[in-house]
C-alpha atoms as a PDB file:
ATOM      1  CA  UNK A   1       0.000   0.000   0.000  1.00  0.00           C
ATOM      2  CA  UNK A   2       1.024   3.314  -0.996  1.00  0.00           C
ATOM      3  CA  UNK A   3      -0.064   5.972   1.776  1.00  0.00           C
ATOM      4  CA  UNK A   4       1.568   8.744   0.065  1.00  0.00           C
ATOM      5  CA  UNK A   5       0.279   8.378  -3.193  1.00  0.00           C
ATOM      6  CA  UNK A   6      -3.234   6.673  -2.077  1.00  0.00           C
ATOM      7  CA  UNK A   7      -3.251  10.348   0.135  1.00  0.00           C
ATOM      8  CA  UNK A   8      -2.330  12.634  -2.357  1.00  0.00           C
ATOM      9  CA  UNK A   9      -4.947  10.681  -5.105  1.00  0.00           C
ATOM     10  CA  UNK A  10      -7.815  11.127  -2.957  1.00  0.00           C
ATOM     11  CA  UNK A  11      -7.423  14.559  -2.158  1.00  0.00           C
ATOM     12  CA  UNK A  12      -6.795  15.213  -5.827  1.00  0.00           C
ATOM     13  CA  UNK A  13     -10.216  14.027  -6.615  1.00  0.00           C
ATOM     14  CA  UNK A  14     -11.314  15.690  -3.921  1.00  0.00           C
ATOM     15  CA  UNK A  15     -10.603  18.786  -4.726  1.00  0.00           C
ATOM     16  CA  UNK A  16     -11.920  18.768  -7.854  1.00  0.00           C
ATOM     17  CA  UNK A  17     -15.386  18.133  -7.374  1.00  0.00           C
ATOM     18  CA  UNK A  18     -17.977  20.577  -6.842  1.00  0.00           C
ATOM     19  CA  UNK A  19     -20.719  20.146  -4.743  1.00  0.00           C
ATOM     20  CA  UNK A  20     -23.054  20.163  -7.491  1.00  0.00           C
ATOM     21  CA  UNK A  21     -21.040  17.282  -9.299  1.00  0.00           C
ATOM     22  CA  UNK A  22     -22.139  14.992  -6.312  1.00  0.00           C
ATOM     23  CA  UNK A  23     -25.935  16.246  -6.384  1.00  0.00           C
ATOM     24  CA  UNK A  24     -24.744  18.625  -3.023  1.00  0.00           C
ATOM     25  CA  UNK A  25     -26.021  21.949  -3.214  1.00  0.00           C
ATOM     26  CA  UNK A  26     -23.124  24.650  -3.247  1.00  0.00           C
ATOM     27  CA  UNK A  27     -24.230  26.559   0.424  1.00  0.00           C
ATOM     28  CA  UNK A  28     -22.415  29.471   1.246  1.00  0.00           C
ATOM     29  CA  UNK A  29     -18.673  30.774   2.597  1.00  0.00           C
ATOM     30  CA  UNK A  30     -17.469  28.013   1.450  1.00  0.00           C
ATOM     31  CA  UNK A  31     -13.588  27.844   1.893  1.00  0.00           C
ATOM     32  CA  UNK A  32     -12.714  24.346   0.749  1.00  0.00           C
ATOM     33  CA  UNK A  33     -11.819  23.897  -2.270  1.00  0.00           C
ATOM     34  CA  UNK A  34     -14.185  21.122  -3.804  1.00  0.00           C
ATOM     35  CA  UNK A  35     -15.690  18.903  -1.809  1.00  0.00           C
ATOM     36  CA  UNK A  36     -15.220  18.519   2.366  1.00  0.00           C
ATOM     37  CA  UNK A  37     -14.175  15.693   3.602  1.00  0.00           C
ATOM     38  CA  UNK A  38     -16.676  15.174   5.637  1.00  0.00           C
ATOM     39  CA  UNK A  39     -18.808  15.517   2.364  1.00  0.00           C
ATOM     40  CA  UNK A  40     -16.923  12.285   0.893  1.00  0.00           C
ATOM     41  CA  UNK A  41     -17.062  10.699   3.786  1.00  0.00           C
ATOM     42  CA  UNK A  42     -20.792  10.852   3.780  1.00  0.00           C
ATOM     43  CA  UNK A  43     -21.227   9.465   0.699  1.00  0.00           C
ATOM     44  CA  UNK A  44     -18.965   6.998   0.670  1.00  0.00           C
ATOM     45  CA  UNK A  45     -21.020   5.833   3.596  1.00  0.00           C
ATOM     46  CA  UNK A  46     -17.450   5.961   6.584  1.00  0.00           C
ATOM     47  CA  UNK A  47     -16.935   8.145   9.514  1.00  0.00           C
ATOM     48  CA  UNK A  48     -15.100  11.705   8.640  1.00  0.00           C
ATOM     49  CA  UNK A  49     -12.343  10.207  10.696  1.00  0.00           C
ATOM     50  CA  UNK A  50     -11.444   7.760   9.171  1.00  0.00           C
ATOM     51  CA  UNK A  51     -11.319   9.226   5.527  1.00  0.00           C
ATOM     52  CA  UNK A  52      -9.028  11.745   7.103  1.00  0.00           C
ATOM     53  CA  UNK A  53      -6.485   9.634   8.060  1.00  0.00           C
ATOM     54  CA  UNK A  54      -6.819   8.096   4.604  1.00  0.00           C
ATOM     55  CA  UNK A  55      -5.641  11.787   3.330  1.00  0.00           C
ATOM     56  CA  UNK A  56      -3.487  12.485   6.001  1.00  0.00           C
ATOM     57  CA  UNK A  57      -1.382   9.010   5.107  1.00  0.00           C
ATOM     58  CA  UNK A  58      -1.546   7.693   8.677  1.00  0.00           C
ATOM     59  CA  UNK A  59      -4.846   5.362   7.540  1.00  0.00           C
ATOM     60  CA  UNK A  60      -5.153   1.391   7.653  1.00  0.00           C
ATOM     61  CA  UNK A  61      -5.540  -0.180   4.582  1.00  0.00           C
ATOM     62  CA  UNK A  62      -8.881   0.055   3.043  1.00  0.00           C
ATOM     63  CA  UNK A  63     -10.624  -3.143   2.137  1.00  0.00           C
ATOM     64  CA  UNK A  64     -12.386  -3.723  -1.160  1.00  0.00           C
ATOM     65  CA  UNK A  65     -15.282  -2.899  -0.243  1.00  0.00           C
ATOM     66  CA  UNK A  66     -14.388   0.266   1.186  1.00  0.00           C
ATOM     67  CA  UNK A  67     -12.454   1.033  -2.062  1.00  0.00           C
ATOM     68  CA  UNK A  68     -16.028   0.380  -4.438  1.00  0.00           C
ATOM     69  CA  UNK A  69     -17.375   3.218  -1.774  1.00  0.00           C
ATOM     70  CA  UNK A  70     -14.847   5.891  -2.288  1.00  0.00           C
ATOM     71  CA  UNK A  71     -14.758   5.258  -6.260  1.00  0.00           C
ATOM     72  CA  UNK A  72     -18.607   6.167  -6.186  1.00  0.00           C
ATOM     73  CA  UNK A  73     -18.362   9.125  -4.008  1.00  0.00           C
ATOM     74  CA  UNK A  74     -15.336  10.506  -6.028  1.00  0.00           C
ATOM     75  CA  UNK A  75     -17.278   9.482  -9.325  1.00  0.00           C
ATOM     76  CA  UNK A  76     -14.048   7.948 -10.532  1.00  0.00           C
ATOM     77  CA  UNK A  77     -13.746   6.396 -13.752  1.00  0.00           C
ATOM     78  CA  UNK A  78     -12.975   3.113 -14.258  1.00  0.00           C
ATOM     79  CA  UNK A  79      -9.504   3.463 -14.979  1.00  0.00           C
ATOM     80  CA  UNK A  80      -9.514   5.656 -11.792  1.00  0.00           C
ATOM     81  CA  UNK A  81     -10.789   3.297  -9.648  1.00  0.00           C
ATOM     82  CA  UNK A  82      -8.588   0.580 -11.198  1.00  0.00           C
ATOM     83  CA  UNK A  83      -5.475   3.208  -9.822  1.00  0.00           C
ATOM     84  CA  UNK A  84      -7.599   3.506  -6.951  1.00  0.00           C
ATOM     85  CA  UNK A  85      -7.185  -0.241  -5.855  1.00  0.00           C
ATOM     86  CA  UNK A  86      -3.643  -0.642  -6.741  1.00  0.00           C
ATOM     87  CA  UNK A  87      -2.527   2.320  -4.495  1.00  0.00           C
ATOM     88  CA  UNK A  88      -4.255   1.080  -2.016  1.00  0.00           C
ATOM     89  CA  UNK A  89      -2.384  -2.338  -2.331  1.00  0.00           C
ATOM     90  CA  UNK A  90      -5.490  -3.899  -3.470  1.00  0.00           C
ATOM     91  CA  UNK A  91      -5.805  -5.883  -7.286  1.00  0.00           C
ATOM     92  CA  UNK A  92      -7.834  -3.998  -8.989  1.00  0.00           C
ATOM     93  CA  UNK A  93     -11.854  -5.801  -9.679  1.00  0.00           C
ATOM     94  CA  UNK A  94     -11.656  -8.383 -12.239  1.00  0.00           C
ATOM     95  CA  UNK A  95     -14.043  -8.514 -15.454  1.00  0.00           C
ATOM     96  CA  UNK A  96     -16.551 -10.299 -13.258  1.00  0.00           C
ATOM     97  CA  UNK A  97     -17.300  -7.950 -10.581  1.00  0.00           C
ATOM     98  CA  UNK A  98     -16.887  -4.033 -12.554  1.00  0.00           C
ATOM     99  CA  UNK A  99     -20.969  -3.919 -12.525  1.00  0.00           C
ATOM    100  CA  UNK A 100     -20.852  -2.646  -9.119  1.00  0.00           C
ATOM    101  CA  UNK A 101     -19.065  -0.071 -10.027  1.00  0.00           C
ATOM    102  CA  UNK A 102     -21.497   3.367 -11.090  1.00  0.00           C
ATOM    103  CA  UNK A 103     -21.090   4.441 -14.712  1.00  0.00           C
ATOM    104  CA  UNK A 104     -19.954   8.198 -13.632  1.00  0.00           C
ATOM    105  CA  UNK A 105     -22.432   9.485 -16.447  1.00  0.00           C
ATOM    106  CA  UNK A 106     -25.223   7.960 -15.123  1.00  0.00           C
ATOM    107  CA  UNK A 107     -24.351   8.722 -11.445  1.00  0.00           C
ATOM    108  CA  UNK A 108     -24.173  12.833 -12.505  1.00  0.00           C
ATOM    109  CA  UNK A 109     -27.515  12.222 -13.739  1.00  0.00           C
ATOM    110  CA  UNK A 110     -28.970  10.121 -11.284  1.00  0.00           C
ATOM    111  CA  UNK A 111     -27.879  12.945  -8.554  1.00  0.00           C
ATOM    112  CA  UNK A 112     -29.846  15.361 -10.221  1.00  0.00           C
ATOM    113  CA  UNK A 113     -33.542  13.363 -10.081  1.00  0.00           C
ATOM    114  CA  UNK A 114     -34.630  14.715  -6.772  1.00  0.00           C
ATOM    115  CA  UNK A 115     -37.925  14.607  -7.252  1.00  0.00           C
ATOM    116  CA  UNK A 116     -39.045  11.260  -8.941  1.00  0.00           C
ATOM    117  CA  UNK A 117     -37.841   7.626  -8.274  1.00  0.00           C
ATOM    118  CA  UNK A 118     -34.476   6.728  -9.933  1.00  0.00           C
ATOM    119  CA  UNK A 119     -32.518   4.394  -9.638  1.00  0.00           C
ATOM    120  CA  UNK A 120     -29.372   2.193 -11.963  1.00  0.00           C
ATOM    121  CA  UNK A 121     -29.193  -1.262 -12.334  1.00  0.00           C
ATOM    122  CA  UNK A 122     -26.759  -3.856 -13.854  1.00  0.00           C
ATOM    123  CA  UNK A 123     -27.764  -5.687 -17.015  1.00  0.00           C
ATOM    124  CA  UNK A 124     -28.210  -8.866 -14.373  1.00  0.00           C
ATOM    125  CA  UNK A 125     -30.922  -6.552 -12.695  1.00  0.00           C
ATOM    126  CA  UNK A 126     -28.965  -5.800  -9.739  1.00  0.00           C
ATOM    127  CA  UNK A 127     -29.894  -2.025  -7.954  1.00  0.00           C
ATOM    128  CA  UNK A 128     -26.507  -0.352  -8.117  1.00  0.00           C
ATOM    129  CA  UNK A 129     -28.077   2.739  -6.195  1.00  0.00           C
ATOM    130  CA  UNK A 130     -30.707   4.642  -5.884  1.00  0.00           C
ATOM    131  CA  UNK A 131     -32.347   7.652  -4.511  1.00  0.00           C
ATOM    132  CA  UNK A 132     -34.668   8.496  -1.891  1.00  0.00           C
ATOM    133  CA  UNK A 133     -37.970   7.758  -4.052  1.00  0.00           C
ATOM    134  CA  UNK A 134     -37.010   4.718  -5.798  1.00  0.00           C
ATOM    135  CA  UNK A 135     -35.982   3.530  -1.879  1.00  0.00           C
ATOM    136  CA  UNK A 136     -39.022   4.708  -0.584  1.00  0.00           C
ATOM    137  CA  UNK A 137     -41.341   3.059  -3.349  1.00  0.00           C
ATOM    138  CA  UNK A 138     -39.364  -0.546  -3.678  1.00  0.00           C
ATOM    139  CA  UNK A 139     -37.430  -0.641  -0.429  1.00  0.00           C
ATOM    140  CA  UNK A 140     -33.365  -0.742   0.536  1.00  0.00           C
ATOM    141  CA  UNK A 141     -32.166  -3.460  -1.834  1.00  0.00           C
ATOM    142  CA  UNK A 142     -28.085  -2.966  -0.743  1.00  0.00           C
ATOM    143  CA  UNK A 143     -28.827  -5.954   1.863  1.00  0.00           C
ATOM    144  CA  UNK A 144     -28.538  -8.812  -0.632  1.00  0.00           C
ATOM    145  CA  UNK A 145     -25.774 -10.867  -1.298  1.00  0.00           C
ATOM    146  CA  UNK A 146     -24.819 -13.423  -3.686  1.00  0.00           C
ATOM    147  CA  UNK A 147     -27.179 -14.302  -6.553  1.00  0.00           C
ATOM    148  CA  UNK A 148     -29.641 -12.470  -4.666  1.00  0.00           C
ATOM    149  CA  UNK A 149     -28.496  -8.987  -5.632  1.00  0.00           C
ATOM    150  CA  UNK A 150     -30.361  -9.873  -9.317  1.00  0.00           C
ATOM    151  CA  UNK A 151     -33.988  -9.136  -9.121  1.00  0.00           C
ATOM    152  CA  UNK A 152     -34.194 -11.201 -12.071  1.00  0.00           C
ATOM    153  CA  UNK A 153     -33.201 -14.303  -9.411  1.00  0.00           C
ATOM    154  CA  UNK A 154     -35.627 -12.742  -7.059  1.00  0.00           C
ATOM    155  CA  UNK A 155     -38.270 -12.592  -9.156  1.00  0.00           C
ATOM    156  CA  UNK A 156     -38.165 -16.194  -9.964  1.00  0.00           C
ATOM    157  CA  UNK A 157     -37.408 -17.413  -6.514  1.00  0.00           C
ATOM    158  CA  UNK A 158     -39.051 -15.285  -3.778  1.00  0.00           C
ATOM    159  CA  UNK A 159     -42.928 -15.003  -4.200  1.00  0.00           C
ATOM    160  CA  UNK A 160     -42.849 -11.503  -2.402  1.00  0.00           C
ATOM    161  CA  UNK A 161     -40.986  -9.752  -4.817  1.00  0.00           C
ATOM    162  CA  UNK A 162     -43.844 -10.017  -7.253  1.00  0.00           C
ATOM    163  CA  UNK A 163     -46.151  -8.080  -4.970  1.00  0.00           C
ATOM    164  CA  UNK A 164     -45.124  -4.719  -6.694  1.00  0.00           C
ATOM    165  CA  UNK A 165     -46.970  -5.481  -9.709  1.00  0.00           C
ATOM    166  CA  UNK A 166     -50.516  -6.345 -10.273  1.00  0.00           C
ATOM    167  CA  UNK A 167     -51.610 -10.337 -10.375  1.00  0.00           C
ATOM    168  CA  UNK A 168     -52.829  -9.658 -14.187  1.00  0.00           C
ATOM    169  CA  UNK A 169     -49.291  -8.165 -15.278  1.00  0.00           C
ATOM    170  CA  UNK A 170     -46.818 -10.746 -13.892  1.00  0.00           C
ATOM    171  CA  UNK A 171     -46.743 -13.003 -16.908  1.00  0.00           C
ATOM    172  CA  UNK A 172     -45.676 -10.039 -18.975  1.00  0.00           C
ATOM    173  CA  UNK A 173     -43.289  -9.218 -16.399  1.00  0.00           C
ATOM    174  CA  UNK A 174     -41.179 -12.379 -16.352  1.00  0.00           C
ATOM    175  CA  UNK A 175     -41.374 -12.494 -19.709  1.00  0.00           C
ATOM    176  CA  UNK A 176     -39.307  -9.316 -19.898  1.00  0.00           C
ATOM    177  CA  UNK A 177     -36.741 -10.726 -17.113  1.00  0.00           C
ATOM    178  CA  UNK A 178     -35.895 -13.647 -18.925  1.00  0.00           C
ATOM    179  CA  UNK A 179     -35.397 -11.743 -22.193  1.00  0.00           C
ATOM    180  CA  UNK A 180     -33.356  -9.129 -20.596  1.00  0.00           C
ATOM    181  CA  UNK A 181     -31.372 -11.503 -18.696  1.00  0.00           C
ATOM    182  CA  UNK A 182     -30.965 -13.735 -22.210  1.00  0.00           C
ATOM    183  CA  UNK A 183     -29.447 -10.080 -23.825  1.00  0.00           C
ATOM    184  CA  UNK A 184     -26.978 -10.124 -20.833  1.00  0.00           C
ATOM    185  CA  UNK A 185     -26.109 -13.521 -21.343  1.00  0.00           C
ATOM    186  CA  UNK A 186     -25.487 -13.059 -25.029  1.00  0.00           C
ATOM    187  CA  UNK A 187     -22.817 -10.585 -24.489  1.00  0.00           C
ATOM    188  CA  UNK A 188     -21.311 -11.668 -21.426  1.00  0.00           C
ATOM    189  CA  UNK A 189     -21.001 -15.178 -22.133  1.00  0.00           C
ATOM    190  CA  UNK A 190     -22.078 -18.814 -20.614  1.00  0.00           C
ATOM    191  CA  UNK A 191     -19.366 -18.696 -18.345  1.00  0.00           C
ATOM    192  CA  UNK A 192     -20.315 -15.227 -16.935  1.00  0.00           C
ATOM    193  CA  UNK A 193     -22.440 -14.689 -13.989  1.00  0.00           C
ATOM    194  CA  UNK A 194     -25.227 -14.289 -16.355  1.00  0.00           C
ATOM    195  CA  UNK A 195     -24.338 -17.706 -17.408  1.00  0.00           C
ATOM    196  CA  UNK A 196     -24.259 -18.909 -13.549  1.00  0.00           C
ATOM    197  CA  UNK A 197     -27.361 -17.279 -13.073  1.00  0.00           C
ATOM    198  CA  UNK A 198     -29.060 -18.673 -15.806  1.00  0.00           C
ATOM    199  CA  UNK A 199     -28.166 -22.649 -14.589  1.00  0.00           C
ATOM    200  CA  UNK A 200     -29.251 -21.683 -11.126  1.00  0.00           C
ATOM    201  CA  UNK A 201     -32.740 -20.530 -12.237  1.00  0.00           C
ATOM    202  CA  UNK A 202     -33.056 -23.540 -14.705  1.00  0.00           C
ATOM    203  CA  UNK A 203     -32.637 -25.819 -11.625  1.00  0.00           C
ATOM    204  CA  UNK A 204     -34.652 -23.737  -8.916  1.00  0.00           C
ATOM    205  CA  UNK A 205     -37.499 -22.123 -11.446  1.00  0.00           C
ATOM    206  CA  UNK A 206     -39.690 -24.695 -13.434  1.00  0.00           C
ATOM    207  CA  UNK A 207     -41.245 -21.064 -14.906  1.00  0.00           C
ATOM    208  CA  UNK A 208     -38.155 -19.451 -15.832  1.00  0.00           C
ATOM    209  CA  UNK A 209     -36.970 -22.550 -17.567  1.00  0.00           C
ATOM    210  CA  UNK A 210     -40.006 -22.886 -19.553  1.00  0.00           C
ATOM    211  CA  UNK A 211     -39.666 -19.031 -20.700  1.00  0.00           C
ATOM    212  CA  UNK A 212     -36.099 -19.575 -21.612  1.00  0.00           C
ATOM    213  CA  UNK A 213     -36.357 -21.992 -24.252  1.00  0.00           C
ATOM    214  CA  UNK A 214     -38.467 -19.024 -25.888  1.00  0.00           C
ATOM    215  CA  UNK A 215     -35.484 -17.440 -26.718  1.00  0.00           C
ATOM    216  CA  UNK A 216     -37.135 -14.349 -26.506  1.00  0.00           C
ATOM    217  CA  UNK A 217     -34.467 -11.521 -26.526  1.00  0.00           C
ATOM    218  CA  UNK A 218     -34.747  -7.675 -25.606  1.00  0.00           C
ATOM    219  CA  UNK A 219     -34.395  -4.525 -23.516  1.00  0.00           C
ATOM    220  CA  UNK A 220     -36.499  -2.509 -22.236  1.00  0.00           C
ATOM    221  CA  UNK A 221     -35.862   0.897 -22.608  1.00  0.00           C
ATOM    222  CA  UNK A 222     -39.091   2.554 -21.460  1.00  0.00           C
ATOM    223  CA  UNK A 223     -42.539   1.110 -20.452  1.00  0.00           C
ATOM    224  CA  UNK A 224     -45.817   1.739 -18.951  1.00  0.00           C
ATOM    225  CA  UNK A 225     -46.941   0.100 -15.946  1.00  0.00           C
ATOM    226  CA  UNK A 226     -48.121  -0.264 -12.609  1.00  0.00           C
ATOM    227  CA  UNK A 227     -46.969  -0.663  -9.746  1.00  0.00           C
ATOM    228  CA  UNK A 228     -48.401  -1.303  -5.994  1.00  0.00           C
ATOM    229  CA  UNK A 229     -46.779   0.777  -3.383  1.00  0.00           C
ATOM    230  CA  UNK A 230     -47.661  -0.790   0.363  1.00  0.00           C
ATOM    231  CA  UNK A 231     -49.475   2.231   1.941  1.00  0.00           C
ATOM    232  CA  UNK A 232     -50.184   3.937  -1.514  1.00  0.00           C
ATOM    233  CA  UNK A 233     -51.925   1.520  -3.410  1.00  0.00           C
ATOM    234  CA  UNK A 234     -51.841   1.323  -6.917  1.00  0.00           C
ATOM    235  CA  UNK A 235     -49.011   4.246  -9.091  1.00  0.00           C
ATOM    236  CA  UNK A 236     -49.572   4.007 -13.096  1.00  0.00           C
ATOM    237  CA  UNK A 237     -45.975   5.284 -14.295  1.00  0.00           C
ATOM    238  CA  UNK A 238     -44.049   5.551 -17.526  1.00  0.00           C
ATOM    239  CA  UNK A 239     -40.642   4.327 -16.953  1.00  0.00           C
ATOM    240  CA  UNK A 240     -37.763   5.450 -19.598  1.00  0.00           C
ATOM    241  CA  UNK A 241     -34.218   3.626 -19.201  1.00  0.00           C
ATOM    242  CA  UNK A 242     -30.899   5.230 -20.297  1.00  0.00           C
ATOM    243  CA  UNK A 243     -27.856   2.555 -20.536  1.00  0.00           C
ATOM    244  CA  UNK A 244     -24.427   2.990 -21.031  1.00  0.00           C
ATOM    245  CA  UNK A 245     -22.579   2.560 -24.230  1.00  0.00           C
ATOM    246  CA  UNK A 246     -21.532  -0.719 -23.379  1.00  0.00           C
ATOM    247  CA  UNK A 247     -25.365  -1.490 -22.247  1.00  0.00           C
ATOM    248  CA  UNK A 248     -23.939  -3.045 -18.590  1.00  0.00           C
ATOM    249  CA  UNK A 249     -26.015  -0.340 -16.665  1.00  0.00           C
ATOM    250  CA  UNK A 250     -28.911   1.605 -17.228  1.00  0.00           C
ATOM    251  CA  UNK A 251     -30.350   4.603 -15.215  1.00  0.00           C
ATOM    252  CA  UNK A 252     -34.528   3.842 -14.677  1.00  0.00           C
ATOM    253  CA  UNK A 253     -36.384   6.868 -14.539  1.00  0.00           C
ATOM    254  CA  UNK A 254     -39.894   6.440 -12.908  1.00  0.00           C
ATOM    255  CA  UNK A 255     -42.440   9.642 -14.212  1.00  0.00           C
ATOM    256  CA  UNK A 256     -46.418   9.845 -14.225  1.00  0.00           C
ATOM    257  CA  UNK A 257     -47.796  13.494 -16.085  1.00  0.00           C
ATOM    258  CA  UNK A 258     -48.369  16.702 -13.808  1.00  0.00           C
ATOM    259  CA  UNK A 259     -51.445  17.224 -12.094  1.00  0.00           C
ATOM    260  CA  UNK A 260     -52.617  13.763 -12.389  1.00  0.00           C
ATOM    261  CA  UNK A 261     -53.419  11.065  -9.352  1.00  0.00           C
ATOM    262  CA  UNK A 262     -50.030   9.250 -10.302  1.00  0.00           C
ATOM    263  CA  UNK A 263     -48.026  11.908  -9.982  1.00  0.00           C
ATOM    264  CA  UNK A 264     -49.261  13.128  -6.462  1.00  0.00           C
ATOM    265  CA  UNK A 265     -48.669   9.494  -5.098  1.00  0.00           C
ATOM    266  CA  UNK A 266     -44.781   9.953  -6.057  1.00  0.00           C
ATOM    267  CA  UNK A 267     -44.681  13.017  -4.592  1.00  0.00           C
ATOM    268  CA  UNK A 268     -46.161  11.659  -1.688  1.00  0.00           C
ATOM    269  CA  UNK A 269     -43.220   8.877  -1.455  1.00  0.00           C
ATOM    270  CA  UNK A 270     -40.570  11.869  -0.658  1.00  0.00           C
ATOM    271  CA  UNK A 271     -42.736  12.373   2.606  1.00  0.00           C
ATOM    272  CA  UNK A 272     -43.495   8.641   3.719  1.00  0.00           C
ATOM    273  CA  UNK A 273     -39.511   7.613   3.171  1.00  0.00           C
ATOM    274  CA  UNK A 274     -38.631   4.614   3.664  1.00  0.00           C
ATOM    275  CA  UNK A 275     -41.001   2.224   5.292  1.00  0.00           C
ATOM    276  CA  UNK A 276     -40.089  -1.231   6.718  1.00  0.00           C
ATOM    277  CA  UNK A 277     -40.955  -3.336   4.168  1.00  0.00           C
ATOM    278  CA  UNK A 278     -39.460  -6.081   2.043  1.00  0.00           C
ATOM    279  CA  UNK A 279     -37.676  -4.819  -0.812  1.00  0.00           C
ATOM    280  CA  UNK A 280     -38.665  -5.585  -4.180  1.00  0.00           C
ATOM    281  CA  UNK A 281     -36.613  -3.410  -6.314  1.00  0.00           C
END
């Protein structure tokens, strides 16, 4: 690990973010240059005092997990983050695990939506982050692990997750899972975790592996739908999807028109937060 260098990287970066880069709003008398620590800190989800000592090279060495943090709340490319890692005396993610890193594009839009539910996903259907709306309207999806993280495996294997969507509209909906997940699997390959994914659900999901050998193929990049929020009842949205250039990620963008039913009820999910319930993103 190199302290010096990992120090004089982060503060770098640091200082050359605005708070409006990071969806912050400016304030006033502000002295720092870019962001404040305590600012990075925040959203890289550690204590002030311990991204400090990071900067001030006296700092342990920061695990891989912590690493994925501070490359989303520096909005680091991926060659950045790569650096990032080997600084920090860490290998740098392989091939297999990049998705959970943020396209930076779609982050600087994402932190912009402050007013509608938002939220990116990986190609294997996996919430990358979102923002208060989208958390408040599906629930806090960062607790899964392992195949899990996919909502595509979720949706297949855990009856709940099926509750956000009316009885009538399911078929349609797994339908669309399988065919996105089929795209995925055509570009990333059978020994990918799309193609791990894919055996899993042939074995554990009689349905899915009777929609597979469909060979239906396709992304969605917007829809109409609705959804059923737990307190709110029914929403009727249009959702539009923007994906990266390598289509890995894609932003999801949930809208209903002004002055309608639809749209109060996502206004209203900025006031109820997050409720305890199960998450179905």
């Amino acid at each position: 690990m190199d302290r010096v260098e990992l120090a004089a990287f982060l503060r770098r970066r640091r200082e050359e973010l605005r708070p409006q880069d990071v969806g912050l709003p400016a304030g006033a008398r502000r002295r720092a240059t870019g962001l404040r620590r305590e600012e990075v800190a925040a959203l890289a989800a550690m204590s002030t005092d311990y991204y400090t000592r990071l900067e001030q090279r006296r700092g342990p060495q920061p695990s891989e997990h912590m690493l994925t943090s501070l490359a989303r709340a520096l909005r680091l490319t991926g060659d950045e983050r790569d650096y990032l890692f080997r600084v920090a005396g860490r290998n740098a993610p392989s091939p297999q695990v990049t998705t959970t890193h943020v396209a930076p594009a779609l982050q600087r839009v994402l932190d912009r939506i402050t007013d509608t539910p938002a939220l990116i996903l990986s190609n294997l259907g996996e919430v990358l982050v979102q923002n208060r709306f989208a958390e408040a309207l599906y629930g806090d999806s960062s607790h899964f692990t392992g195949l899990a993280r996919s909502g595509i495996y979720r949706w297949f294997t855990d009856p709940r997750e099926r509750l956000v969507y009316p009885e009538d509209d399911r078929e349609r909906q797994s339908r669309a899972q399988v065919a996105s997940l089929r795209a995925a699997y055509a570009s990333m390959g059978a020994r990918s975790r799309a193609g791990e994914l894919v055996r899993v659900l042939q074995k554990e999901s009689a349905e899915f592996a009777r929609l597979w050998e469909r060979h239906e193929v396709a992304k969605r990049y917007e829809d109409h739908k609705v959804l059923i929020h737990p307190q709110l009842g029914a929403i009727e949205v249009d959702c539009q999807a923007l994906f990266t250039e390598d289509q890995s990620q894609a932003l999801l963008v949930l809208t209903a028109p002004p002055r309608t039913e639809a749209f109060d009820k996502l206004q209203l999910l900025g006031v109820l937060g997050t409720e305890e319930f199960v998450s179905r993103a």
